[in-house]
N, C-alpha and C. Protein backbone atom coordinates (compact mmCIF):
# COMPACT_ATOMS: atom_id res chain seq x y z
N UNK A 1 8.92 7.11 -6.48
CA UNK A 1 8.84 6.68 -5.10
C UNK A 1 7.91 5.48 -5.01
N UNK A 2 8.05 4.79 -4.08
CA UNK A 2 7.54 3.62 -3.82
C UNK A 2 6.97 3.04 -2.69
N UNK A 3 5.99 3.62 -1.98
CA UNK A 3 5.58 3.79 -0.40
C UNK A 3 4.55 2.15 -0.31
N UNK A 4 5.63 1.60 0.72
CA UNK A 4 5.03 0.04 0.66
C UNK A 4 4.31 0.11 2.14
N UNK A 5 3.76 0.77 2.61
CA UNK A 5 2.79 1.05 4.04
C UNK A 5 2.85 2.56 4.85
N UNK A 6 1.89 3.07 5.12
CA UNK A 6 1.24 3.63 5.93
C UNK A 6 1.91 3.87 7.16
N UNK A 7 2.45 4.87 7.74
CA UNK A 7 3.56 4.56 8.83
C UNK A 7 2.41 4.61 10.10
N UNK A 8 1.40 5.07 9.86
CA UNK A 8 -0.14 5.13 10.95
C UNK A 8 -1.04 6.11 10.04
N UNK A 9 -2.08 5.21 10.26
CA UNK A 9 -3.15 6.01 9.58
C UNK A 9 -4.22 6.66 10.80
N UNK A 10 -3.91 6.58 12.08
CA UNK A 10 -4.44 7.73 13.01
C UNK A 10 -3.11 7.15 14.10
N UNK A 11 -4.02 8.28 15.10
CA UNK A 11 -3.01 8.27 16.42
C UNK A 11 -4.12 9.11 17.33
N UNK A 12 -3.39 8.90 18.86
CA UNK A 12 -4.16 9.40 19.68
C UNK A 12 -4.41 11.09 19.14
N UNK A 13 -5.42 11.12 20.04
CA UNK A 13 -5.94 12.66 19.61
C UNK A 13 -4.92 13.87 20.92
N UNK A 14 -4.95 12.84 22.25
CA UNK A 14 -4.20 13.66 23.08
C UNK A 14 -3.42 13.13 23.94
N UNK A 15 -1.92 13.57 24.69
CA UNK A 15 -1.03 12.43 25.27
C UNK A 15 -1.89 12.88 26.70
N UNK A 16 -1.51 11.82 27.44
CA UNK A 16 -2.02 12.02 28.87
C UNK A 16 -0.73 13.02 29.86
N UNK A 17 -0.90 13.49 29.86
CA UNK A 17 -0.03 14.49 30.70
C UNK A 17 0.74 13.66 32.14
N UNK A 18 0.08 12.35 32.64
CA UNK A 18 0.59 11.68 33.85
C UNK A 18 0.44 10.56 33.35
N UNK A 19 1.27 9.89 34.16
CA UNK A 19 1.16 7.68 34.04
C UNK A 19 -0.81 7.47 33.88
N UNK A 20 -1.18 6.57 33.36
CA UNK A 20 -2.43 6.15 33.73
C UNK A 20 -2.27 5.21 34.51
N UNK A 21 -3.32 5.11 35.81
CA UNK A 21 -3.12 4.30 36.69
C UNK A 21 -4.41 3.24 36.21
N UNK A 22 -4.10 1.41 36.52
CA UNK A 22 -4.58 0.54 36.21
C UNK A 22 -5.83 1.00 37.20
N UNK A 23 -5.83 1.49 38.30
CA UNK A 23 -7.16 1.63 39.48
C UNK A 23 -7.91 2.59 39.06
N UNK A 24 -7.89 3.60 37.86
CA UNK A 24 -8.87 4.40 37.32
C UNK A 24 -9.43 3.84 36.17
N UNK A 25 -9.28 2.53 36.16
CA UNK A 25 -9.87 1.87 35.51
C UNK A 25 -9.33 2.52 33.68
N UNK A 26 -9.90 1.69 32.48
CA UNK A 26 -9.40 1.80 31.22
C UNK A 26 -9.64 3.14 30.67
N UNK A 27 -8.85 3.87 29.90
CA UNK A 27 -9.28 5.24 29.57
C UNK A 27 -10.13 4.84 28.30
N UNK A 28 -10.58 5.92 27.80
CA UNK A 28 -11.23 5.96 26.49
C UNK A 28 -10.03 6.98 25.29
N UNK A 29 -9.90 5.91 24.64
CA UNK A 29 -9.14 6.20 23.53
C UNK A 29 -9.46 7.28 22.13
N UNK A 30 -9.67 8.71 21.69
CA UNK A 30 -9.99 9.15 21.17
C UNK A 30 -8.68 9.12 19.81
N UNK A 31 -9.33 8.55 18.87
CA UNK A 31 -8.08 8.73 17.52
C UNK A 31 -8.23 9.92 16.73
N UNK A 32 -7.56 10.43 16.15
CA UNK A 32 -7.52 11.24 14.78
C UNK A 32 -6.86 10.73 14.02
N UNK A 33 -7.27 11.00 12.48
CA UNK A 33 -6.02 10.64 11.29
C UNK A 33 -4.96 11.28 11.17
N UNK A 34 -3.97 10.78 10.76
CA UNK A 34 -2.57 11.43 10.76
C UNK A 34 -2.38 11.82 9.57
N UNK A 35 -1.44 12.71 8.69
CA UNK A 35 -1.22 13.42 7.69
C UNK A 35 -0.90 11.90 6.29
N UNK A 36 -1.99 11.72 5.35
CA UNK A 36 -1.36 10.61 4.63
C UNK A 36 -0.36 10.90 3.87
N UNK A 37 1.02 10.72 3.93
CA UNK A 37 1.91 11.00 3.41
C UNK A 37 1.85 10.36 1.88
N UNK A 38 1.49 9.64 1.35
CA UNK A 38 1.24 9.02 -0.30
C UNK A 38 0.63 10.23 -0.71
N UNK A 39 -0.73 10.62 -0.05
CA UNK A 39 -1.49 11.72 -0.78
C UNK A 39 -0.82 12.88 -0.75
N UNK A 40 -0.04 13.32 0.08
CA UNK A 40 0.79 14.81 0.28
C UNK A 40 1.65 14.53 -1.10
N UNK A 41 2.34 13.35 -1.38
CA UNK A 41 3.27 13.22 -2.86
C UNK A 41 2.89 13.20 -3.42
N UNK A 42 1.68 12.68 -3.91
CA UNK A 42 0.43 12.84 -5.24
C UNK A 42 0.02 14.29 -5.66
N UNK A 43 -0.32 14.95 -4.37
CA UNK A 43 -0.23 16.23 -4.63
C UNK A 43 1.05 16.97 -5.52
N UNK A 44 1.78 16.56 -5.23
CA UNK A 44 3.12 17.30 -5.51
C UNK A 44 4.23 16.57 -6.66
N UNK A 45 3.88 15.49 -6.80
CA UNK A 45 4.69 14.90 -7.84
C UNK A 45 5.07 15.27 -9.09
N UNK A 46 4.40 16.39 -9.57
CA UNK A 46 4.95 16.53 -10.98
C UNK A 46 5.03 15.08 -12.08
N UNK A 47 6.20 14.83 -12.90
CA UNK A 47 6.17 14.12 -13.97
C UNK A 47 7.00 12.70 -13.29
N UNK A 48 6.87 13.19 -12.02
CA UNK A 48 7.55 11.79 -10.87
C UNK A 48 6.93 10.48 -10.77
N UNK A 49 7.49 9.45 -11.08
CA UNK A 49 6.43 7.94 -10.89
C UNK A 49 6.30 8.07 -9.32
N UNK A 50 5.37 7.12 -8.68
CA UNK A 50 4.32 7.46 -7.56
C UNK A 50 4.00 5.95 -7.74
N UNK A 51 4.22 5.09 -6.85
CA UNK A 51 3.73 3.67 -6.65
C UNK A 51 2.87 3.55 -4.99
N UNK A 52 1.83 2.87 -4.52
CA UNK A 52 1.80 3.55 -3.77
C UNK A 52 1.33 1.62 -3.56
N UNK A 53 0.76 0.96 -1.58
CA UNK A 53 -0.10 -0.13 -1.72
C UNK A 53 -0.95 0.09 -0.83
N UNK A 54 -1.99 -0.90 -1.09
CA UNK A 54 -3.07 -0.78 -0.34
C UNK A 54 -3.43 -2.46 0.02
N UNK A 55 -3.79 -2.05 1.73
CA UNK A 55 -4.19 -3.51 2.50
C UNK A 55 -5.45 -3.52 2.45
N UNK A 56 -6.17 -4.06 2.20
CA UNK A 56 -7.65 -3.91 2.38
C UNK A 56 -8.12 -5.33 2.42
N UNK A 57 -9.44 -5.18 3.59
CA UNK A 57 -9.66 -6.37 3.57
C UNK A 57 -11.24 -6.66 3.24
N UNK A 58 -11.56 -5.70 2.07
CA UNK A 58 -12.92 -6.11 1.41
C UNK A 58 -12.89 -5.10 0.39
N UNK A 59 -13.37 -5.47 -0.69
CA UNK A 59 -13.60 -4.61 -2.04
C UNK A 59 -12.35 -4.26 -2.52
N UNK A 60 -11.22 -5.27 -2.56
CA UNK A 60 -10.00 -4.87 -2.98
C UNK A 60 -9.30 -4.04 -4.11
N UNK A 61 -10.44 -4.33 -5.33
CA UNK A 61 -10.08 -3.71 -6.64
C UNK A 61 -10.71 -1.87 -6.38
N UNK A 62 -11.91 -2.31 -5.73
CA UNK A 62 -12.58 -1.17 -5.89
C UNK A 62 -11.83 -0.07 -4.79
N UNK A 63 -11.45 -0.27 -3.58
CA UNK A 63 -10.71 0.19 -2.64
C UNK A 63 -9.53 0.66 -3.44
N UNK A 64 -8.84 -0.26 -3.89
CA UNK A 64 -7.47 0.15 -4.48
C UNK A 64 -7.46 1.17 -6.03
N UNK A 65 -8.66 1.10 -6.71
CA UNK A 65 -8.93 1.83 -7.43
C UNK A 65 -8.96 3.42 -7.31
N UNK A 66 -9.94 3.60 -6.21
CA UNK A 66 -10.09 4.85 -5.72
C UNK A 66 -9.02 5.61 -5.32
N UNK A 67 -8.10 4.71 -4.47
CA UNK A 67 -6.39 5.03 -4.27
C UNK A 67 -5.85 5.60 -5.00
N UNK A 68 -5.74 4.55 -6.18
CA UNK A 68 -5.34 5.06 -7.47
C UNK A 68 -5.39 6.44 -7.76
N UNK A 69 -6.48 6.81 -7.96
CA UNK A 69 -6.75 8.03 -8.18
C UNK A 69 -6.90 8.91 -7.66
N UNK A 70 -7.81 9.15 -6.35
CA UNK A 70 -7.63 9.93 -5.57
C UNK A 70 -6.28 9.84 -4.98
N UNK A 71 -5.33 9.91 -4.64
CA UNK A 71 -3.76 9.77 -3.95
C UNK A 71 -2.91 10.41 -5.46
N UNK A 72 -3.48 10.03 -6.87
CA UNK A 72 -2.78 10.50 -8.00
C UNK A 72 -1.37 9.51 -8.32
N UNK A 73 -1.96 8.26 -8.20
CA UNK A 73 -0.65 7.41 -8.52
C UNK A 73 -0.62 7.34 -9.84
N UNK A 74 0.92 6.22 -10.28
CA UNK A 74 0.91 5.77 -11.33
C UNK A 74 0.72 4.72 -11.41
N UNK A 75 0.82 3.36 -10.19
CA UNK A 75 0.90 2.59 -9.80
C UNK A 75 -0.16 2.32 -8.33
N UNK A 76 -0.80 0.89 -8.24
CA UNK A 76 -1.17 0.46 -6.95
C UNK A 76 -0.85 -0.89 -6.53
N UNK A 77 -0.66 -1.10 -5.55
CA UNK A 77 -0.41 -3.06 -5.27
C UNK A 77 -1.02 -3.34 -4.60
N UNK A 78 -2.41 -4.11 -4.84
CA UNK A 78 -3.34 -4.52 -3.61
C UNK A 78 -3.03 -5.64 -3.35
N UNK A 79 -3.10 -6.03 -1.47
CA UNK A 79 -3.67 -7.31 -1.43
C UNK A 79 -4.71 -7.26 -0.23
N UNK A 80 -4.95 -8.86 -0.09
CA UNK A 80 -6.03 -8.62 0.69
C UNK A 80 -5.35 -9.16 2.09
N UNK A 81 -5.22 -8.74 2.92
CA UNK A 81 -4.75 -8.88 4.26
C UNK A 81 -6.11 -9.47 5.23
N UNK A 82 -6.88 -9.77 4.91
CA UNK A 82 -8.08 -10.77 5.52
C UNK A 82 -8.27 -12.51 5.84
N UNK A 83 -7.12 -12.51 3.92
CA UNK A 83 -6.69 -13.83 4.05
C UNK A 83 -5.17 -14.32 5.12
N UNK A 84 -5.51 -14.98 5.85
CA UNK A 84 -4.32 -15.39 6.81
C UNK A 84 -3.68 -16.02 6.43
N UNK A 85 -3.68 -17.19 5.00
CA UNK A 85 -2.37 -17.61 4.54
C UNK A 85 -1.58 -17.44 3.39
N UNK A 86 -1.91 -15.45 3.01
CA UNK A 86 -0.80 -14.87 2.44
C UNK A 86 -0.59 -13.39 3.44
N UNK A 87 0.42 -12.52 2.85
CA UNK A 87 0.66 -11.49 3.56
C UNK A 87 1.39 -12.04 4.88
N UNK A 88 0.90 -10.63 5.73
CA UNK A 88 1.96 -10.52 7.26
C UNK A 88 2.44 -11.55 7.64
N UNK A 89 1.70 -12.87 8.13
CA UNK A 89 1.85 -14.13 8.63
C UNK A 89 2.47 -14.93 7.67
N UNK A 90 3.00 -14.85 6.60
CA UNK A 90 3.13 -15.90 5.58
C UNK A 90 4.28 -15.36 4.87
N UNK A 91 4.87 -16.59 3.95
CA UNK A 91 5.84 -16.52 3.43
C UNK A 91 5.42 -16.34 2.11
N UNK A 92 3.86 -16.38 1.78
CA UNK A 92 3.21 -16.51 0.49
C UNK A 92 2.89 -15.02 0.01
N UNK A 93 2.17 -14.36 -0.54
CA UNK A 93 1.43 -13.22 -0.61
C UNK A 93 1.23 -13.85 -2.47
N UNK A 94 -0.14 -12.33 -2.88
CA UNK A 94 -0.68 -12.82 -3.55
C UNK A 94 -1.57 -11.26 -4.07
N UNK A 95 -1.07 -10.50 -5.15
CA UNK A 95 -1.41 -9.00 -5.00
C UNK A 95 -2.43 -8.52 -6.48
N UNK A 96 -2.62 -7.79 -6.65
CA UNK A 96 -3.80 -6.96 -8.04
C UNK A 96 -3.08 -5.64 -7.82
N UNK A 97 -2.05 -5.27 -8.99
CA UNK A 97 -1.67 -4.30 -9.72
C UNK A 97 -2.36 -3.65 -10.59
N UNK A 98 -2.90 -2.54 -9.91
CA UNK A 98 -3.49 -1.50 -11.17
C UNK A 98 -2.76 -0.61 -11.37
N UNK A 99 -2.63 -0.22 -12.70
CA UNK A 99 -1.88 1.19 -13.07
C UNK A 99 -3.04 2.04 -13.83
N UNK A 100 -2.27 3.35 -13.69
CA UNK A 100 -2.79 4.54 -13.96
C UNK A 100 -3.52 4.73 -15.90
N UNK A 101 -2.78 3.90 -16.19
CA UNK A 101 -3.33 3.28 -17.86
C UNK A 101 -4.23 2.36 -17.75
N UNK A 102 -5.05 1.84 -16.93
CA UNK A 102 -6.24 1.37 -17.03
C UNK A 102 -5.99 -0.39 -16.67
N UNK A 103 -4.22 -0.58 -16.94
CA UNK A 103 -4.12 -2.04 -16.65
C UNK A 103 -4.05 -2.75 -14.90
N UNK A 104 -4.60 -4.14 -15.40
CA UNK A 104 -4.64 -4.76 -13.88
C UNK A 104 -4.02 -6.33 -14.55
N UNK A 105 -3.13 -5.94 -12.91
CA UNK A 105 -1.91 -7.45 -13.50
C UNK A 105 -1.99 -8.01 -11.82
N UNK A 106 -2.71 -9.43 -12.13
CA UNK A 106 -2.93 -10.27 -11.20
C UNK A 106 -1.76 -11.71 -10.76
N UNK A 107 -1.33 -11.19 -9.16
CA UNK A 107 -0.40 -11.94 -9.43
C UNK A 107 -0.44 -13.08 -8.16
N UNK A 108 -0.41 -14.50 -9.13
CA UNK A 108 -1.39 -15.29 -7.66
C UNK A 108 -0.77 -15.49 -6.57
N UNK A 109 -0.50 -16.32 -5.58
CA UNK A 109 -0.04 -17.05 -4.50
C UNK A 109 1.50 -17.28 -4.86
N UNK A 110 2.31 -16.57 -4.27
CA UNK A 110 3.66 -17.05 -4.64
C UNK A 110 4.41 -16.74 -3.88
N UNK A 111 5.86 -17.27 -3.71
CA UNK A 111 6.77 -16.57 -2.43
C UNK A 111 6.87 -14.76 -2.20
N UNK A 112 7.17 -14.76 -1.70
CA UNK A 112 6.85 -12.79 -1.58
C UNK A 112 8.32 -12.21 -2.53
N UNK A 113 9.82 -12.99 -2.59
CA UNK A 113 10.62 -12.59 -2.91
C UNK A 113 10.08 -12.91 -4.71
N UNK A 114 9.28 -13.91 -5.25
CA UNK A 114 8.98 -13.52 -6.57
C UNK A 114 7.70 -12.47 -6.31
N UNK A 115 6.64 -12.80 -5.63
CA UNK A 115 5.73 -11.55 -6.01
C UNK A 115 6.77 -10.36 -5.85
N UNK A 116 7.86 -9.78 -5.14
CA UNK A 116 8.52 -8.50 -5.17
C UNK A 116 8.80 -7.76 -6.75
N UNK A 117 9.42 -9.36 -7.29
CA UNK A 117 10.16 -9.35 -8.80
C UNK A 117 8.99 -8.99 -9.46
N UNK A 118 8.42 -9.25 -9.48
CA UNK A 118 6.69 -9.07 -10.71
C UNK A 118 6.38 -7.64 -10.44
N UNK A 119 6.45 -6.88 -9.07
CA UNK A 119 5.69 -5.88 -8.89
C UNK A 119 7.17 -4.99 -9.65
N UNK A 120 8.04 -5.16 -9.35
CA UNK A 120 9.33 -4.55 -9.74
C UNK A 120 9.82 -4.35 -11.24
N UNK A 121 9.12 -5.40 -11.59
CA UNK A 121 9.27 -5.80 -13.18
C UNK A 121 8.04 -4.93 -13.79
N UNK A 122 6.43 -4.90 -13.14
CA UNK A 122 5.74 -3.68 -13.65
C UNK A 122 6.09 -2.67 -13.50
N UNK A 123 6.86 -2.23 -12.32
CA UNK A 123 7.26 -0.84 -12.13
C UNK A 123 8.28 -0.42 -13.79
N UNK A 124 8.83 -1.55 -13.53
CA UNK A 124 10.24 -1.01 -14.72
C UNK A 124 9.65 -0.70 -16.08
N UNK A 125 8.63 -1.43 -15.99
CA UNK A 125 7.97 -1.60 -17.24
C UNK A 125 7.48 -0.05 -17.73
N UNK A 126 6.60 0.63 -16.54
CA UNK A 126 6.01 1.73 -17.40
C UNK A 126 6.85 2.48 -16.76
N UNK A 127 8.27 2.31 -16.18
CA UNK A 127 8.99 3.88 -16.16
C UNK A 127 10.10 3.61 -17.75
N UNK A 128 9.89 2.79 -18.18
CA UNK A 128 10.61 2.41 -19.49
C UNK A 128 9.55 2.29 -20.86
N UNK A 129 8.40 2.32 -20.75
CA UNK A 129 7.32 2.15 -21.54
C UNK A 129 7.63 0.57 -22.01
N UNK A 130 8.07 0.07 -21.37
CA UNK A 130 8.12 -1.40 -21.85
C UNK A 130 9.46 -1.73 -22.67
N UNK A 131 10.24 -0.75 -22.98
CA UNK A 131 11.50 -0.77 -23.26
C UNK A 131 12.45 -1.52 -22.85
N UNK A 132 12.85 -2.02 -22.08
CA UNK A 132 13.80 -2.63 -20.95
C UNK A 132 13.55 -4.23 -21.44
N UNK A 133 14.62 -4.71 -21.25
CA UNK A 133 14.82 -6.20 -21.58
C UNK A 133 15.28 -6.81 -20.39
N UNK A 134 14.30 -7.79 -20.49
CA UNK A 134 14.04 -9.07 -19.60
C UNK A 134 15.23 -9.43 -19.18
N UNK A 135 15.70 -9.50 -18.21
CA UNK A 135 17.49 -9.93 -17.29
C UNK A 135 16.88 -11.80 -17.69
N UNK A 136 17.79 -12.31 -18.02
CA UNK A 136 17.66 -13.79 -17.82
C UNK A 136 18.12 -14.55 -16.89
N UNK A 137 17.26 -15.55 -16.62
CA UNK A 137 17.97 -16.29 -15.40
C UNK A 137 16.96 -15.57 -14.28
């Protein structure tokens, strides 16, 4: 599996039972975290590959590290979503692949449809142990 975001990492704590009216002025927003679904599959994966990513916008290796492991991946794809001209806004992105074997594969500034190929091409890599031959072209 291959979980490329977080569908919410909290949500309100309680629905309001009526409309809120603009004349009672702004409510106060209480969040809770929502169930992380990456970690519920980590739990449970068995001999299943587990790719999982992480947005972070400080301590990227070290953030995505901990992921790593605590969540029980085989795979992580960090980037840093702080910078505004790769990721969401951009046609660029620019990510740090760690795997569960200790490797980190840095992949710089590039269109997102090749960074896809690179992250796709590590994936293949260790569900094949490196077996798999390079498509040309």
């Amino acid at each position: 599996a291959v979980l490329a975001a977080a569908v919410a990492d909290f949500k309100p704590g309680r629905a309001a039972q009526h409309k809120l009216k603009k004349a009672d002025g702004p409510p106060s927003l209480n969040l809770v975290p929502t169930v992380d679904i990456l970690a519920e599959l980590g739990r449970s994966k068995g001999g299943r590959f587990l790719c999982g990513f992480a947005a972070e916008t400080r301590d990227l290796r070290a953030n995505a590290a901990a992921k790593l492991k605590s969540k029980n991946l085989d795979m992580i794809v960090a980037n840093d979503v702080s910078d505004r001209t790769i990721g969401f806004a951009s046609d660029l992105n620019a990510v740090t692949i760690l795997t569960r074997d200790g490797r980190t594969i840095e992949v710089g500034r590039a269109p997102k449809a090749a960074v896809a190929k690179l992250i796709t091409d590590a994936i293949h890599g260790m569900l094949d142990g490196g077996r798999r031959k390079k498509s040309k072209g």
